[in-house]
Protein backbone atom coordinates (compact mmCIF):
# COMPACT_ATOMS: atom_id res chain seq x y z
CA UNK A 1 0.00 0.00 0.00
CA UNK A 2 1.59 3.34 -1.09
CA UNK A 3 0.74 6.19 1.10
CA UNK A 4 2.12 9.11 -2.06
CA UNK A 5 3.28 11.91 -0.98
CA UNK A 6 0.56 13.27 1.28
CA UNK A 7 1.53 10.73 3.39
CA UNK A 8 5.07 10.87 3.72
CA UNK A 9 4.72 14.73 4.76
CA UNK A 10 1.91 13.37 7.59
CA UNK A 11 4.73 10.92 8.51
CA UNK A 12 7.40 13.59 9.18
CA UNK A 13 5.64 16.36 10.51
CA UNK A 14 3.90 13.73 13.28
CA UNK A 15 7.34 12.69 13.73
CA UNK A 16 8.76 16.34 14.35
CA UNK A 17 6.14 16.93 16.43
CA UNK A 18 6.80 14.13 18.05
CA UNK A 19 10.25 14.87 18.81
CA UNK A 20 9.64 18.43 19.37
CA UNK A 21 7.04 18.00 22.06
CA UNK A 22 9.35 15.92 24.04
CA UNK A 23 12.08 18.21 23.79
CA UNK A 24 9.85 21.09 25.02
CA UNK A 25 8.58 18.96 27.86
CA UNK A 26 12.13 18.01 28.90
CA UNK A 27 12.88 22.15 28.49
CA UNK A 28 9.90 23.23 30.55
CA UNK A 29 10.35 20.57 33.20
CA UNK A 30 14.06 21.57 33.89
CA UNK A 31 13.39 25.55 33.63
CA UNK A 32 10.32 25.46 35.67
CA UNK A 33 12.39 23.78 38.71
CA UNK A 34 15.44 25.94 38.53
CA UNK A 35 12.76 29.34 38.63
CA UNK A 36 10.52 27.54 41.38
CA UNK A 37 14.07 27.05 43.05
CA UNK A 38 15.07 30.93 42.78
CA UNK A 39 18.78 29.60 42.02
CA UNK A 40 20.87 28.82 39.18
CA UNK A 41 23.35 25.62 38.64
CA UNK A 42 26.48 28.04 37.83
CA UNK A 43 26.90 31.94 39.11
CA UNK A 44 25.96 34.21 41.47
CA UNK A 45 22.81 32.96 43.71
CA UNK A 46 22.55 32.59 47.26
CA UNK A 47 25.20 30.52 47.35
CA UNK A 48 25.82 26.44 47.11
CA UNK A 49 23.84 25.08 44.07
CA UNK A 50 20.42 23.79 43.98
CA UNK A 51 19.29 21.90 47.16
CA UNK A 52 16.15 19.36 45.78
CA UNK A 53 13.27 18.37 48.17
CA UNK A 54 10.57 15.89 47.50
CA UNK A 55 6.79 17.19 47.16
CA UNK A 56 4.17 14.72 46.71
CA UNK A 57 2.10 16.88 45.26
CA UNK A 58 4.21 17.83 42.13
CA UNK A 59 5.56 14.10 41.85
CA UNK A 60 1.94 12.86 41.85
CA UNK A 61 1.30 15.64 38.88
CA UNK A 62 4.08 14.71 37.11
CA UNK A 63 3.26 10.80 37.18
CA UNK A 64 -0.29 11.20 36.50
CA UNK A 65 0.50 13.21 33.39
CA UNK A 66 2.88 10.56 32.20
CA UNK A 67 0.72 8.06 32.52
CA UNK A 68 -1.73 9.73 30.61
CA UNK A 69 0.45 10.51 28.18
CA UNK A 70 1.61 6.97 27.87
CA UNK A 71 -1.54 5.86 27.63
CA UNK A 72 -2.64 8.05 24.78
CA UNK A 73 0.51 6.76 22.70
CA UNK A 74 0.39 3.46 23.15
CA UNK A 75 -3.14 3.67 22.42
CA UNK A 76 -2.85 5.10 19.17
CA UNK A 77 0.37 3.06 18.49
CA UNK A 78 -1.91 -0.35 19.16
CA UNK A 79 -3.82 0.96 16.71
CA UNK A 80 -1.16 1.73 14.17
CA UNK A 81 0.56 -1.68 14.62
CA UNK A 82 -2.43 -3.83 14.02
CA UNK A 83 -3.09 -1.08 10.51
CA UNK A 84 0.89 -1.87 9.60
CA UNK A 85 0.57 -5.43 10.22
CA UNK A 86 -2.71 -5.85 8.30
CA UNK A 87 -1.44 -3.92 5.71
CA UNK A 88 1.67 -5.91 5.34
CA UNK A 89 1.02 -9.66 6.83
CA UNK A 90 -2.16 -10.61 6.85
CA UNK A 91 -2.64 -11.29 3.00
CA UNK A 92 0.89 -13.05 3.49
CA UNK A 93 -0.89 -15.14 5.82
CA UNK A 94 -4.47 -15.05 4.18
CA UNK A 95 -2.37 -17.01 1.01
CA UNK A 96 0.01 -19.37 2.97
CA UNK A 97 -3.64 -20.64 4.15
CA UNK A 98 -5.15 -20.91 1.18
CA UNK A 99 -2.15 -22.71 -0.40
CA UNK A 100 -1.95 -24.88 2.26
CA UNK A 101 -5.60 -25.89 2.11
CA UNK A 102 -5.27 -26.72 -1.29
CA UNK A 103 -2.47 -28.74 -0.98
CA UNK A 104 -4.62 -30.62 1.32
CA UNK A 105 -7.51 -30.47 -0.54
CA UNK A 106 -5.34 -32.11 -3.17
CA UNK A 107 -4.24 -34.49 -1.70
CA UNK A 108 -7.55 -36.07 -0.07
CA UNK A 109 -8.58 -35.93 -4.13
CA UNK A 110 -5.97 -37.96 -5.20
């Protein structure tokens, strides 16, 4: 099955997005705790680096959205597998069965 064109330019900008969101998210993540923090990794601040604490409440955030999110994509990758595989295997298999059965059927005959 040939997607043309229109679907090679789907492909990559998904793709890009793809990429791109996760680089945002990893760019947000880190920026938002160094300015929730008040302090910097190098330079002037109040002096001796970051200092991390545990909060339940922004770990529980953070997991819940991940899970979310991983549930979203390997919903919609489920879904894309089983359109790849039908696309490419199942008339593979769909004939290896029907030769089969007439090799059987052939043999009963004779």
């Amino acid at each position: 099955m040939s997607y043309g064109n229109k679907g090679k330019i789907r492909a990559f900008l998904v793709e890009a997005f793809d990429i791109l969101f996760v680089m945002v998210l990893c760019f947000v993540t880190l920026l938002t705790t160094m300015l929730m923090r008040g302090k910097v990794i190098v330079g002037a601040g109040s002096g001796g680096g970051l200092t991390y604490t545990f909060n339940m409440a922004s770990f529980a955030f953070t997991a819940s959205f991940l899970v979310i999110y991983l549930v979203y994509i390997i919903h919609h990758s489920e879904g894309e597998l089983k359109s790849f595989y039908a696309a490419h295997y199942d008339s593979k298999e769909k004939r290896q069965l029907k030769r089969a059965e007439e090799k059987r059927a052939g043999r009963n005959e004779g």
